[in-house]
PDB file of N, CA and C in Angstrom:
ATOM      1  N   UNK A   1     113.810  94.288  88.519  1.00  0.00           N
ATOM      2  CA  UNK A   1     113.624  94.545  89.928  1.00  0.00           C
ATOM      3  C   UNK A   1     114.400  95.786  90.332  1.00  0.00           C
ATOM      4  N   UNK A   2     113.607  96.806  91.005  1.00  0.00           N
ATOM      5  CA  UNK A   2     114.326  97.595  91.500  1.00  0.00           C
ATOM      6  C   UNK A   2     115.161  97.578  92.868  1.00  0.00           C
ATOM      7  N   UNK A   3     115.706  98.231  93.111  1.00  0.00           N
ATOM      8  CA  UNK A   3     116.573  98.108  94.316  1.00  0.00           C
ATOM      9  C   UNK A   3     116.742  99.174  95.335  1.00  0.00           C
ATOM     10  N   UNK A   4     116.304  99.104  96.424  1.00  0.00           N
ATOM     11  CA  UNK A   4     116.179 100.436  97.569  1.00  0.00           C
ATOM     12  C   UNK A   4     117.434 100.604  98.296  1.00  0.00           C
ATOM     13  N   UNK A   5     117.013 100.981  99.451  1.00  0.00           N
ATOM     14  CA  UNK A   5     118.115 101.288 100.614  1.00  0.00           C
ATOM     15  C   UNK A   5     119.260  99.778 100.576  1.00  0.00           C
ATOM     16  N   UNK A   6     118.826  99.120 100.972  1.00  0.00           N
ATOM     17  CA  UNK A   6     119.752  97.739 101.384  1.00  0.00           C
ATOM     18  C   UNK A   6     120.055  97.068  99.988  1.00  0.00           C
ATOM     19  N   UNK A   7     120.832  95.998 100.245  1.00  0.00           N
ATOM     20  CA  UNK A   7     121.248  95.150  99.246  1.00  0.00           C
ATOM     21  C   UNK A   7     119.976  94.016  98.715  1.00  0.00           C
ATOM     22  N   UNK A   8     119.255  93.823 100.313  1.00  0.00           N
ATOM     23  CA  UNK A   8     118.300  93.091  99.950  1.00  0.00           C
ATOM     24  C   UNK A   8     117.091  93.280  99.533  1.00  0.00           C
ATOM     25  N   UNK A   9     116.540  94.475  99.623  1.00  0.00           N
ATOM     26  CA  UNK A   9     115.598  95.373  99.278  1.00  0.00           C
ATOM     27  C   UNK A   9     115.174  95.329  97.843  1.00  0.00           C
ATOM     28  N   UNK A  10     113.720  94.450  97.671  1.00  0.00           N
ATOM     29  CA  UNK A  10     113.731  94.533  95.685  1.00  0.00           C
ATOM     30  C   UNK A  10     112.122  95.358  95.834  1.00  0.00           C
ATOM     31  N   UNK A  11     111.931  95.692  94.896  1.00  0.00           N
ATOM     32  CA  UNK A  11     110.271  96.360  94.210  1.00  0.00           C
ATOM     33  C   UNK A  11     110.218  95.812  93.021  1.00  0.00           C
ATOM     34  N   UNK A  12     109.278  94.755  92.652  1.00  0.00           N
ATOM     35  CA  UNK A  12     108.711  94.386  91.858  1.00  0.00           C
ATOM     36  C   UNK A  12     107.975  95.361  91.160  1.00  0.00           C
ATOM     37  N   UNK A  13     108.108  96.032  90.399  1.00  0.00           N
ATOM     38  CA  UNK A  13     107.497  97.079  89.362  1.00  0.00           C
ATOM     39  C   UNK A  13     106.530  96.819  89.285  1.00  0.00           C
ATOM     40  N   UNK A  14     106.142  95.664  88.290  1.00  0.00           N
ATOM     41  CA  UNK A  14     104.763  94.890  87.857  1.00  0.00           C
ATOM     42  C   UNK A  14     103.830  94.674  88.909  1.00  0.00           C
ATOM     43  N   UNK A  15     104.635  94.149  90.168  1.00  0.00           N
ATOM     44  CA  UNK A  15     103.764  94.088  90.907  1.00  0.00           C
ATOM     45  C   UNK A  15     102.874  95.294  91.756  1.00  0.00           C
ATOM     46  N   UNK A  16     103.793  96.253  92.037  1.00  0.00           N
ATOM     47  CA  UNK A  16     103.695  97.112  92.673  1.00  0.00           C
ATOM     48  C   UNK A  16     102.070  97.783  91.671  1.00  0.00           C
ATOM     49  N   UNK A  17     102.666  97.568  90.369  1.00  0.00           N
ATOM     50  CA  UNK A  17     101.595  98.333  89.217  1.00  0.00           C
ATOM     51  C   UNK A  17     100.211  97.468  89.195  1.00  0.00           C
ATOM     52  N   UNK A  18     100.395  95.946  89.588  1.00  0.00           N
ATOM     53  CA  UNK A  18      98.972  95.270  89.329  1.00  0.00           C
ATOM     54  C   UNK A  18      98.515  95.875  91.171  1.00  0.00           C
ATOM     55  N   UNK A  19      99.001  96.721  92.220  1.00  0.00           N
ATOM     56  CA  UNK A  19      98.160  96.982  93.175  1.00  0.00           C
ATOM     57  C   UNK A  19      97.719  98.385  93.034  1.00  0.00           C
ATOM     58  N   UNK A  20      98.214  98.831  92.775  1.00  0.00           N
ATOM     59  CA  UNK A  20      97.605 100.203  92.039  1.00  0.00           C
ATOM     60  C   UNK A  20      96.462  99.830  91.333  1.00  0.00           C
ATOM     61  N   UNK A  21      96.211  99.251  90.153  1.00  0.00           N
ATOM     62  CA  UNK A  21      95.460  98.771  89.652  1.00  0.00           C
ATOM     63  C   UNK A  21      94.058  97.795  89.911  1.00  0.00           C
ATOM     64  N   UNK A  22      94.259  97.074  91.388  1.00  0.00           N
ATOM     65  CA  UNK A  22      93.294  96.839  91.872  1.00  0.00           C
ATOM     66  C   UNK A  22      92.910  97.800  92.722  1.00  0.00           C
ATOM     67  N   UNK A  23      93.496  98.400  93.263  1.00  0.00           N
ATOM     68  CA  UNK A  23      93.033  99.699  94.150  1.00  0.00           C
ATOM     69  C   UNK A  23      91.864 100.661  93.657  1.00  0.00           C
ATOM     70  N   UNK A  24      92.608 100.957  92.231  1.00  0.00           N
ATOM     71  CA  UNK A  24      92.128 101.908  91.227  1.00  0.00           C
ATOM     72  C   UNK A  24      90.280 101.322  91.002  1.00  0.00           C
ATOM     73  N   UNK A  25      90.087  99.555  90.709  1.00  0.00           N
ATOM     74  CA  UNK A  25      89.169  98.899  90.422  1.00  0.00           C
ATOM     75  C   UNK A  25      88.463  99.242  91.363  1.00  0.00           C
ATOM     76  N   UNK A  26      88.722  99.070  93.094  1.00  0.00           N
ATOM     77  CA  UNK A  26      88.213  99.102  94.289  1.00  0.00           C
ATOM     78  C   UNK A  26      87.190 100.627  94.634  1.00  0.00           C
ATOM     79  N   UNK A  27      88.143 101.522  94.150  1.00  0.00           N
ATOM     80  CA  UNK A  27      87.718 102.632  93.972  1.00  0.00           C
ATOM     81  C   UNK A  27      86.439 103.073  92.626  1.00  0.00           C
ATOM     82  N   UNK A  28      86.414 102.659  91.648  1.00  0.00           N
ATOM     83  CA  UNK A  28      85.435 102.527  90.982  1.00  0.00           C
ATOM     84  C   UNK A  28      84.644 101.786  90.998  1.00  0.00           C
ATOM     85  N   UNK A  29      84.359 100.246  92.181  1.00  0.00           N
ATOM     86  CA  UNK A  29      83.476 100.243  92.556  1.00  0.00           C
ATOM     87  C   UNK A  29      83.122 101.319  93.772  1.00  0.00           C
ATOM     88  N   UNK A  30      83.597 101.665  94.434  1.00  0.00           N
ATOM     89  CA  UNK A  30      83.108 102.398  95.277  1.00  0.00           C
ATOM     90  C   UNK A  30      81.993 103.570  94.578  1.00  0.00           C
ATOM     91  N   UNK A  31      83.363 104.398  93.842  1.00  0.00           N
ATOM     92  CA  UNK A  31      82.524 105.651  93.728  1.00  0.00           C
ATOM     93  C   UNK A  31      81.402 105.917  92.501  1.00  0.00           C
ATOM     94  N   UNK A  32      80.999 104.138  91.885  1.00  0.00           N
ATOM     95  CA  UNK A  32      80.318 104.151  90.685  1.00  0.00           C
ATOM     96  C   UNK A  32      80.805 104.265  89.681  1.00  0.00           C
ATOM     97  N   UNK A  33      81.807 104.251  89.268  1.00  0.00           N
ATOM     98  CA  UNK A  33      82.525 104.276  87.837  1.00  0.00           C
ATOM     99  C   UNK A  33      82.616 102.641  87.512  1.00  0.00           C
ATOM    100  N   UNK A  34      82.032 101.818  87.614  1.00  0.00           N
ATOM    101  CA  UNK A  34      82.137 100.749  87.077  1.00  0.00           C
ATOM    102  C   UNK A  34      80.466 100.259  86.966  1.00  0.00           C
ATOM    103  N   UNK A  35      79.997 100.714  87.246  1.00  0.00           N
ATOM    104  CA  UNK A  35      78.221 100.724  87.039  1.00  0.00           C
ATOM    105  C   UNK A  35      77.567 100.751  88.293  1.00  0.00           C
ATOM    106  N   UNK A  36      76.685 100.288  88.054  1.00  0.00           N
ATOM    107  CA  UNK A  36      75.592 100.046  89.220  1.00  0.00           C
ATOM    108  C   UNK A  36      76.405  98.658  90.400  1.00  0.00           C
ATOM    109  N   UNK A  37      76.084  99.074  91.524  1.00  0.00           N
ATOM    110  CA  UNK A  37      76.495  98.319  92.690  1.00  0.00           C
ATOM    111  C   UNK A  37      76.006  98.648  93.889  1.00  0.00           C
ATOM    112  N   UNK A  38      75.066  97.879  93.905  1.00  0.00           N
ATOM    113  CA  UNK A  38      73.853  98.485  95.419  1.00  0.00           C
ATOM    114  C   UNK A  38      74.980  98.550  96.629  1.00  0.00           C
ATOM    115  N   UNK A  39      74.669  99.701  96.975  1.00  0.00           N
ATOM    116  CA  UNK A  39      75.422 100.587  98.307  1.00  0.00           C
ATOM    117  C   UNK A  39      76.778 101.274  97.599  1.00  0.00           C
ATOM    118  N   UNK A  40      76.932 101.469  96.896  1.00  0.00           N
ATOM    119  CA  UNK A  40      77.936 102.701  96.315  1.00  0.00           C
ATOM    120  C   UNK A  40      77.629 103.685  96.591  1.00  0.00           C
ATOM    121  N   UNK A  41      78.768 104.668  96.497  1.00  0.00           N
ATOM    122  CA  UNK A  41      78.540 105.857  96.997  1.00  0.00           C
ATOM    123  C   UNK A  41      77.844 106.603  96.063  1.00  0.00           C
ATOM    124  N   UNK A  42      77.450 105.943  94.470  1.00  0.00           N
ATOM    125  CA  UNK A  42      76.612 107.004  93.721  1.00  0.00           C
ATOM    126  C   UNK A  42      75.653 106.411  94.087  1.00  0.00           C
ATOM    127  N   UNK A  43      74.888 105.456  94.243  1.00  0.00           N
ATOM    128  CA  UNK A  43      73.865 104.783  94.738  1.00  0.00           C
ATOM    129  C   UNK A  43      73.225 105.708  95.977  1.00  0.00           C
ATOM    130  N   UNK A  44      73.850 105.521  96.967  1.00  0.00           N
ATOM    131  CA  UNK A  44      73.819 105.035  98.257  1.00  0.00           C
ATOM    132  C   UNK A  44      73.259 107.497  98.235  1.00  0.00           C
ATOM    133  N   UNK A  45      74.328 107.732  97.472  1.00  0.00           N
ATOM    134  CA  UNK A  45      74.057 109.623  97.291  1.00  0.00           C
ATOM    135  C   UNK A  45      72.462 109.564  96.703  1.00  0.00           C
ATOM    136  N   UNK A  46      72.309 108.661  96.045  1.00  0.00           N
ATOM    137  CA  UNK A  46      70.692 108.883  95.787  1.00  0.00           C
ATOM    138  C   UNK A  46      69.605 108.613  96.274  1.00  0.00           C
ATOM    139  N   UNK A  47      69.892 108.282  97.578  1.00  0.00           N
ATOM    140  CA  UNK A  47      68.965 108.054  98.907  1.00  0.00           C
ATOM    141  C   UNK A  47      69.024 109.059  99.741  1.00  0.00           C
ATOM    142  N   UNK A  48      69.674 110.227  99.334  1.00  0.00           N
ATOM    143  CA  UNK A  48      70.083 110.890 100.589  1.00  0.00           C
ATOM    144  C   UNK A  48      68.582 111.792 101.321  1.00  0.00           C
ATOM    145  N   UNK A  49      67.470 111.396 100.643  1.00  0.00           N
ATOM    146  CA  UNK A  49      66.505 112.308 101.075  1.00  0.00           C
ATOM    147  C   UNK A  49      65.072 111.170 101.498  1.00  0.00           C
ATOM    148  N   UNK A  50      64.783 110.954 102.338  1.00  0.00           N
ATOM    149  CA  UNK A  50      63.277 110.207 102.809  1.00  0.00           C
ATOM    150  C   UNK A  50      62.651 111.136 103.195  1.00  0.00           C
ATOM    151  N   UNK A  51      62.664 112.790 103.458  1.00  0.00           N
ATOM    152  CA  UNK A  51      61.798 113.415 103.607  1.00  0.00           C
ATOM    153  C   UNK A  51      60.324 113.126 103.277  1.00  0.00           C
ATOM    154  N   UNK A  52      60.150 112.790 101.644  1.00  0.00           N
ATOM    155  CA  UNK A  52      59.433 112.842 101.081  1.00  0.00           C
ATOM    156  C   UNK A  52      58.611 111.500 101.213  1.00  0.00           C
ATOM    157  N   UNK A  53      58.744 110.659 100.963  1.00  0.00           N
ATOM    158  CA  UNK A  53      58.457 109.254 101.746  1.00  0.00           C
ATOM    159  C   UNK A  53      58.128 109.239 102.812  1.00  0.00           C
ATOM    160  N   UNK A  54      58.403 109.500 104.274  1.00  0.00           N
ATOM    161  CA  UNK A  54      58.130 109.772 105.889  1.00  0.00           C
ATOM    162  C   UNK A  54      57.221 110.959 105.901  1.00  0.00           C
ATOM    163  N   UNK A  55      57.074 111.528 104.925  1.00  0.00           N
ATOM    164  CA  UNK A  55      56.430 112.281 104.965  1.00  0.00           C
ATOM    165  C   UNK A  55      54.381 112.194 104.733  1.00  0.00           C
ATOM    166  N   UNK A  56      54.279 110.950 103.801  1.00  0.00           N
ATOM    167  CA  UNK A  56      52.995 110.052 103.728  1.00  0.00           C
ATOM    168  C   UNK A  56      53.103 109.159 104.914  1.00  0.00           C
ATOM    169  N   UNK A  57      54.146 108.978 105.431  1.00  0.00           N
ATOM    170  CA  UNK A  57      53.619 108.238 106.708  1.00  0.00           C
ATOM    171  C   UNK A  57      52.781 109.546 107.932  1.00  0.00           C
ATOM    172  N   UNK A  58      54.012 110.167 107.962  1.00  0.00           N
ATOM    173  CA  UNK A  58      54.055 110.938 109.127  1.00  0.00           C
ATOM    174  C   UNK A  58      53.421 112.275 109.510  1.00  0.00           C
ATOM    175  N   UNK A  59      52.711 112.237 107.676  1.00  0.00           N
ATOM    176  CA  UNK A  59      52.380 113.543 107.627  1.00  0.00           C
ATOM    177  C   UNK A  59      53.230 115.052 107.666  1.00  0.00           C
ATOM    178  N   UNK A  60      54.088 114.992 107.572  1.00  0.00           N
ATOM    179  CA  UNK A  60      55.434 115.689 107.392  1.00  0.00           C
ATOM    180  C   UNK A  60      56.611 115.242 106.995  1.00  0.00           C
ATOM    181  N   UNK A  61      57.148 116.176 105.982  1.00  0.00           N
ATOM    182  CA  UNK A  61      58.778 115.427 106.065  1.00  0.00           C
ATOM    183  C   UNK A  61      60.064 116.594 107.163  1.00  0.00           C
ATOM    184  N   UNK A  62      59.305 117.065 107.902  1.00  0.00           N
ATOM    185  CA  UNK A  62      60.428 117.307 109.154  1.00  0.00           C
ATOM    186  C   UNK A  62      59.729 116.946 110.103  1.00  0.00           C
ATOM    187  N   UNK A  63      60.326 115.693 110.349  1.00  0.00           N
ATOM    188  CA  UNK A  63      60.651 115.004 111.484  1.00  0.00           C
ATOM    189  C   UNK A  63      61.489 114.122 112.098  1.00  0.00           C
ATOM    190  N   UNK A  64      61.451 113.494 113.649  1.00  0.00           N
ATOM    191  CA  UNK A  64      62.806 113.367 114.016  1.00  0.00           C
ATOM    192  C   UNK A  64      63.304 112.244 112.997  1.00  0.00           C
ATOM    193  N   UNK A  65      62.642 111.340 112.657  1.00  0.00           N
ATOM    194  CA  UNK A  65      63.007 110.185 112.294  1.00  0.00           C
ATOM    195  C   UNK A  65      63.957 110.697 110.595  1.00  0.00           C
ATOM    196  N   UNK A  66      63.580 111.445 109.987  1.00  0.00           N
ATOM    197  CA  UNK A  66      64.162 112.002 108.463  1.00  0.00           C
ATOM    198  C   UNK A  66      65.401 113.117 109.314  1.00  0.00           C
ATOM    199  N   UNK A  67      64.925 113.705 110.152  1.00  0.00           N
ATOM    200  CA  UNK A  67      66.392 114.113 110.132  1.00  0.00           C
ATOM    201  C   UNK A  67      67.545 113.538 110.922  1.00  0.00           C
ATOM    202  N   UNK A  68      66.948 112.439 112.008  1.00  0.00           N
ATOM    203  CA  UNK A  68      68.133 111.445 112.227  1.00  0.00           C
ATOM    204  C   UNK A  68      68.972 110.700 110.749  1.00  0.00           C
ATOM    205  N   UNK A  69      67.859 110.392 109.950  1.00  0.00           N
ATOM    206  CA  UNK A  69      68.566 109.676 108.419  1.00  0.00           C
ATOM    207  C   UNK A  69      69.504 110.622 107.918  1.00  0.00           C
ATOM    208  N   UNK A  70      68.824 112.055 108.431  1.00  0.00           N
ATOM    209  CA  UNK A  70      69.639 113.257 107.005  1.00  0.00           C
ATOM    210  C   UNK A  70      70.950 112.904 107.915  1.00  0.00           C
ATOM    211  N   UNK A  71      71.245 112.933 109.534  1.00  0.00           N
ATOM    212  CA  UNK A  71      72.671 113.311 109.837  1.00  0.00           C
ATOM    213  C   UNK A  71      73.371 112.008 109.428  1.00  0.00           C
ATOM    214  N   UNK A  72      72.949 110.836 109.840  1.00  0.00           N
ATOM    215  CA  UNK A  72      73.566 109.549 109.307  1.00  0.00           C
ATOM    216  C   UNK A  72      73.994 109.151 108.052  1.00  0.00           C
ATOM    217  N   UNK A  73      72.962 109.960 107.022  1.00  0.00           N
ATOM    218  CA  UNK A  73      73.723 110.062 105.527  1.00  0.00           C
ATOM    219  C   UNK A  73      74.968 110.947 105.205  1.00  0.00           C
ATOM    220  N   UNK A  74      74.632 111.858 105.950  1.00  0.00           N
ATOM    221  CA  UNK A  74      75.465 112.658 106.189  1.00  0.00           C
ATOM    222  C   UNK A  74      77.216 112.105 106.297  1.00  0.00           C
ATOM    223  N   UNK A  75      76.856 111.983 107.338  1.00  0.00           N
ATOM    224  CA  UNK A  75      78.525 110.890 108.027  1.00  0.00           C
ATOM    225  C   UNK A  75      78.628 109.993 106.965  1.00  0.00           C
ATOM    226  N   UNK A  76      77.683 109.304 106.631  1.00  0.00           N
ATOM    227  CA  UNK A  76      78.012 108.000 105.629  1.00  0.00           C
ATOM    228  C   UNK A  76      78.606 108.630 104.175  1.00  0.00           C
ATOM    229  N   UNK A  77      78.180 109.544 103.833  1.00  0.00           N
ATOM    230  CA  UNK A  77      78.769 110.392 102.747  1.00  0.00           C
ATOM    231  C   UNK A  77      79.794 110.810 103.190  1.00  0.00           C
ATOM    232  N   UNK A  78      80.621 111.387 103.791  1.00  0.00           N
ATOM    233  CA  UNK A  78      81.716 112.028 104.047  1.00  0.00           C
ATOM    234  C   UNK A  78      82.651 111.187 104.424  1.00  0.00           C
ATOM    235  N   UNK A  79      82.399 109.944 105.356  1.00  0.00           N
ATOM    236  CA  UNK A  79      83.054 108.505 104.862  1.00  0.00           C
ATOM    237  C   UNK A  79      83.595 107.979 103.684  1.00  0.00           C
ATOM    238  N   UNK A  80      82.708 108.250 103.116  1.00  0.00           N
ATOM    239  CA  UNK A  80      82.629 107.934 101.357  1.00  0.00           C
ATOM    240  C   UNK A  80      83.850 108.184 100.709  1.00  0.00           C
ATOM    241  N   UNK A  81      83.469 109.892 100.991  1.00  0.00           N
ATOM    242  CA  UNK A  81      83.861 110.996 100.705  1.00  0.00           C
ATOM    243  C   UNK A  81      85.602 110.264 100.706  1.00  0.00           C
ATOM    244  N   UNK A  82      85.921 110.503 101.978  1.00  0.00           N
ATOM    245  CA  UNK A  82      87.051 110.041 102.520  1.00  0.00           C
ATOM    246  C   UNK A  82      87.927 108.964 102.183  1.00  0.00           C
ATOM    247  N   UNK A  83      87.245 107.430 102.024  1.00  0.00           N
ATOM    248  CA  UNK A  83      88.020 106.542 101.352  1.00  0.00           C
ATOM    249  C   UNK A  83      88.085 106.619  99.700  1.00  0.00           C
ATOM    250  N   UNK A  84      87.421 107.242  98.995  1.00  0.00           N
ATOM    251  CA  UNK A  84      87.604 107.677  97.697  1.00  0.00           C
ATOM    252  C   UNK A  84      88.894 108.408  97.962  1.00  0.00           C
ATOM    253  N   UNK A  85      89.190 109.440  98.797  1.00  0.00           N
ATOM    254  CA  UNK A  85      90.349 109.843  98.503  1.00  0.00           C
ATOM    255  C   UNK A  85      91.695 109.276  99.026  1.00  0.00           C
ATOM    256  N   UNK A  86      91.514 108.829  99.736  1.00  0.00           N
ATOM    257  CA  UNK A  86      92.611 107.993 100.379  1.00  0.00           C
ATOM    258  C   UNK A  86      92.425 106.576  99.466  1.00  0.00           C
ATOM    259  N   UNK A  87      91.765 106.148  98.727  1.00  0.00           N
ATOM    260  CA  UNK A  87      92.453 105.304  97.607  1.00  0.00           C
ATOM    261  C   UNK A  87      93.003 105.915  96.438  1.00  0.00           C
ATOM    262  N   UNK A  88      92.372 107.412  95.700  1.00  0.00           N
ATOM    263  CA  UNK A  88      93.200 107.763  95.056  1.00  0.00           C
ATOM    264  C   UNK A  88      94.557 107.905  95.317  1.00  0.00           C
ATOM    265  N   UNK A  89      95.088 108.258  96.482  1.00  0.00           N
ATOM    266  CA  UNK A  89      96.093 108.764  97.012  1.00  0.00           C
ATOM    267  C   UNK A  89      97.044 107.281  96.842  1.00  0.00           C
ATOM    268  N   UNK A  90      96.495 106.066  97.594  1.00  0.00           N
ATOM    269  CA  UNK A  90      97.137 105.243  97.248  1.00  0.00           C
ATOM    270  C   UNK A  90      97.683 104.348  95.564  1.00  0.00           C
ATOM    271  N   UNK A  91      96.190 104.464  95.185  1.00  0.00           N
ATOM    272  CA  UNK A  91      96.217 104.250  93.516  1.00  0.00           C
ATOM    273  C   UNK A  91      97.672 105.200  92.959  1.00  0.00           C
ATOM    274  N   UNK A  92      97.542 106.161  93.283  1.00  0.00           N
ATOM    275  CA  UNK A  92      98.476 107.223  92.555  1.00  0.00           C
ATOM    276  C   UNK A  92     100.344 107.134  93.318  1.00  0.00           C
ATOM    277  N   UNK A  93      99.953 106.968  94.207  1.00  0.00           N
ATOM    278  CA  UNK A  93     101.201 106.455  95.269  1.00  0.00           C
ATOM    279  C   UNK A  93     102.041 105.151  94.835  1.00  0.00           C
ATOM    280  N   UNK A  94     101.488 104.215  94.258  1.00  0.00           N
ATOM    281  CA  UNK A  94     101.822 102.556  93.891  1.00  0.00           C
ATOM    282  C   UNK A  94     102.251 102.802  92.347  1.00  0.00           C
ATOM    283  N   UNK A  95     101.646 103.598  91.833  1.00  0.00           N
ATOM    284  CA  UNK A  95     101.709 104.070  90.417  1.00  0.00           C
ATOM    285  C   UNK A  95     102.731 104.320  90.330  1.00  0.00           C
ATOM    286  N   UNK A  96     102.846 105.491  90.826  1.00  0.00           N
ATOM    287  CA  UNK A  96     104.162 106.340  90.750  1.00  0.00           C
ATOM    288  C   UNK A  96     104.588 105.868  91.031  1.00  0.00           C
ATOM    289  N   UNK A  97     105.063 104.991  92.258  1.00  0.00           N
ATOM    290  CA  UNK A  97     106.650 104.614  92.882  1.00  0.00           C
ATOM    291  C   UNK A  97     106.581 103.471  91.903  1.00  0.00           C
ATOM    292  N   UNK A  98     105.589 102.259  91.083  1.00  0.00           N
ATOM    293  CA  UNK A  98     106.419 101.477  90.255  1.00  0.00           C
ATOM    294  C   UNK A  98     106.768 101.900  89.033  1.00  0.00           C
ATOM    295  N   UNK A  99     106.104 102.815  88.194  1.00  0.00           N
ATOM    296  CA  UNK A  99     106.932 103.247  86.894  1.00  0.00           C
ATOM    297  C   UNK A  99     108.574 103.925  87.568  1.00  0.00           C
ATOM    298  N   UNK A 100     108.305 104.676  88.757  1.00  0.00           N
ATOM    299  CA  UNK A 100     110.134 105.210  88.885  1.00  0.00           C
ATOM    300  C   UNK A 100     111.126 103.825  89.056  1.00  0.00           C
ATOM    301  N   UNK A 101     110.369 102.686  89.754  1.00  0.00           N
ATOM    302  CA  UNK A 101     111.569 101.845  89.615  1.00  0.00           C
ATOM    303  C   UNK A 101     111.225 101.038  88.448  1.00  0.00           C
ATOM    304  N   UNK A 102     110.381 101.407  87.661  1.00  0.00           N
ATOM    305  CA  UNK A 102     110.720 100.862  86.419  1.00  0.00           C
ATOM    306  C   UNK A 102     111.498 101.362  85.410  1.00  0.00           C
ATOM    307  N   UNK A 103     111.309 102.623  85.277  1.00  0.00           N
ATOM    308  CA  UNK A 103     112.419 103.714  84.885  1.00  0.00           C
ATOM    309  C   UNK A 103     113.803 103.035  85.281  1.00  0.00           C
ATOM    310  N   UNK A 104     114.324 103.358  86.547  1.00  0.00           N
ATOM    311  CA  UNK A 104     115.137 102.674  86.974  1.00  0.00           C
ATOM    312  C   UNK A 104     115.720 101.242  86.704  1.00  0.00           C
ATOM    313  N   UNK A 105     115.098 100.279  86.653  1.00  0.00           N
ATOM    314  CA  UNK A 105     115.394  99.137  86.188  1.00  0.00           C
ATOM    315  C   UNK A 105     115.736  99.448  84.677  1.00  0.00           C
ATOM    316  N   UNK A 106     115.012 100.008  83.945  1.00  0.00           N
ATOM    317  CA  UNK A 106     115.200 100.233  82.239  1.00  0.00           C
ATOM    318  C   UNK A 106     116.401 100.866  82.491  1.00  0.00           C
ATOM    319  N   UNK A 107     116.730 101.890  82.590  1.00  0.00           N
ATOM    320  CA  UNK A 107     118.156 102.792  83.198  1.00  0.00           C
ATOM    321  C   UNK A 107     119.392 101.833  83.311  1.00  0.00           C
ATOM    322  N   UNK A 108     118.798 100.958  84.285  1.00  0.00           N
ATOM    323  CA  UNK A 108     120.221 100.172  84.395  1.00  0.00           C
ATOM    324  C   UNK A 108     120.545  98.804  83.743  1.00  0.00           C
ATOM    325  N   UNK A 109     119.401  98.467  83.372  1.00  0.00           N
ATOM    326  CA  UNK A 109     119.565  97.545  82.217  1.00  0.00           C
ATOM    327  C   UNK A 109     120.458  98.176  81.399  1.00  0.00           C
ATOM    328  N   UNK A 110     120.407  99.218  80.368  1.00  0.00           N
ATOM    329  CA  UNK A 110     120.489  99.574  79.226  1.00  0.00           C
ATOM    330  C   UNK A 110     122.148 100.317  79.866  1.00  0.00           C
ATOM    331  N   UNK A 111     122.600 100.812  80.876  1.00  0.00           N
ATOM    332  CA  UNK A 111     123.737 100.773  81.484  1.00  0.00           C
ATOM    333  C   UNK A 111     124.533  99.786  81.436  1.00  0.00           C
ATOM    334  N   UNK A 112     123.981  98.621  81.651  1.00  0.00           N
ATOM    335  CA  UNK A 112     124.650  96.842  82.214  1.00  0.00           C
ATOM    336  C   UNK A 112     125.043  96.795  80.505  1.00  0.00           C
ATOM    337  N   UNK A 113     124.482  96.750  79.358  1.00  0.00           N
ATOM    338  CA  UNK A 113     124.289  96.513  78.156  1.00  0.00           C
ATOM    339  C   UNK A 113     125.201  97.520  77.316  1.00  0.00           C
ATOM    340  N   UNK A 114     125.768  98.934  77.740  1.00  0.00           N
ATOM    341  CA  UNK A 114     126.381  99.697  77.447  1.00  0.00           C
ATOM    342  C   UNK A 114     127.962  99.165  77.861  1.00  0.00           C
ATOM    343  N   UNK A 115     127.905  98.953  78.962  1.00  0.00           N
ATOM    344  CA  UNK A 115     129.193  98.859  79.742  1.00  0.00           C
ATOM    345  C   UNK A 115     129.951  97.447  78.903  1.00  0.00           C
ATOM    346  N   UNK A 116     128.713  96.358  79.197  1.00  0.00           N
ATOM    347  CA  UNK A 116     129.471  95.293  78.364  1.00  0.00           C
ATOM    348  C   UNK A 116     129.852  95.149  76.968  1.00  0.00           C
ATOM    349  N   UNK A 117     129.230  95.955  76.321  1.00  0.00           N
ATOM    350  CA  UNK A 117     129.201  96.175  74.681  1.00  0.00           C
ATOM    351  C   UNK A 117     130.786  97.261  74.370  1.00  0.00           C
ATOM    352  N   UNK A 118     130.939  97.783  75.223  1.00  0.00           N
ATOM    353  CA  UNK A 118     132.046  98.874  75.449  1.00  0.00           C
ATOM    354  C   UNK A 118     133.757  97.736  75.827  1.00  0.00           C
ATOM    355  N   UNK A 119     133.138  96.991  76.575  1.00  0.00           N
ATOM    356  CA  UNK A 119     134.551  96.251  76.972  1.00  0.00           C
ATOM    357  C   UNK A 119     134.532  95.041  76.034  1.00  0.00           C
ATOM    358  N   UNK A 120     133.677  94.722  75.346  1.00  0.00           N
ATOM    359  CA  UNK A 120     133.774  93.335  74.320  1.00  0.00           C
ATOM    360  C   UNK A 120     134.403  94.253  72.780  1.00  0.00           C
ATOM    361  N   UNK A 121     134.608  95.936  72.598  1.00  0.00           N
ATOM    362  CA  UNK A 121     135.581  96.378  71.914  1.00  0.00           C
ATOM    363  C   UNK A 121     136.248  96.508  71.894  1.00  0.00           C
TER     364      UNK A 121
END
């Protein structure tokens, strides 16, 4: 266990590392790295065009109805866009801060183990 500001203050390393790790999962479903998952953002990017479709209805594919979809995909992509990175950020955030207090914990273990091995000579 690591130890912060206060006395009472612990970080579970492991733990800190199994939320990173679901984060990381969360994020590959999102952005398709874990396969197929209807409404992912690789999915969901391969709809981005009904032109062509509205277009046997409507006899054109510019019209209002395809380019209301284009701006709404639009936003919905850049949404996307957005929590992909703000979970990397967190994935990488949880990461990092539990290997440093795991570092840390190893550090002072192997300190605690020095010190006593030193005074039992």
């Amino acid at each position: 266990m690591g130890t912060g500001m206060g006395k009472d203050f612990t970080v579970d390393a492991k733990a800190l590392s199994d939320v990173a790790d679901k984060v990381q999962a969360l994020l590959s479903e999102i952005n398709g790295g874990s396969g197929y998952i209807a409404g992912n953002a690789k999915e969901f990017a391969a709809a981005s065009s009904i032109g062509a479709p509205l277009a046997t209805f409507w006899g054109t594919a510019d019209n209002v109805f395809a380019g209301a979809y284009g701006d709404a995909h639009a936003a919905i992509s850049l949404t996307f866009a957005k929590i992909e990175e703000q979970l990397q950020s967190i994935a990488a955030a949880a990461s990092g801060t539990a290997r440093q207090y795991q570092q840390q914990d190893q550090a002072s273990q192997q300190h605690v183990k020095q010190t006593l091995a030193s005074r039992a000579i």
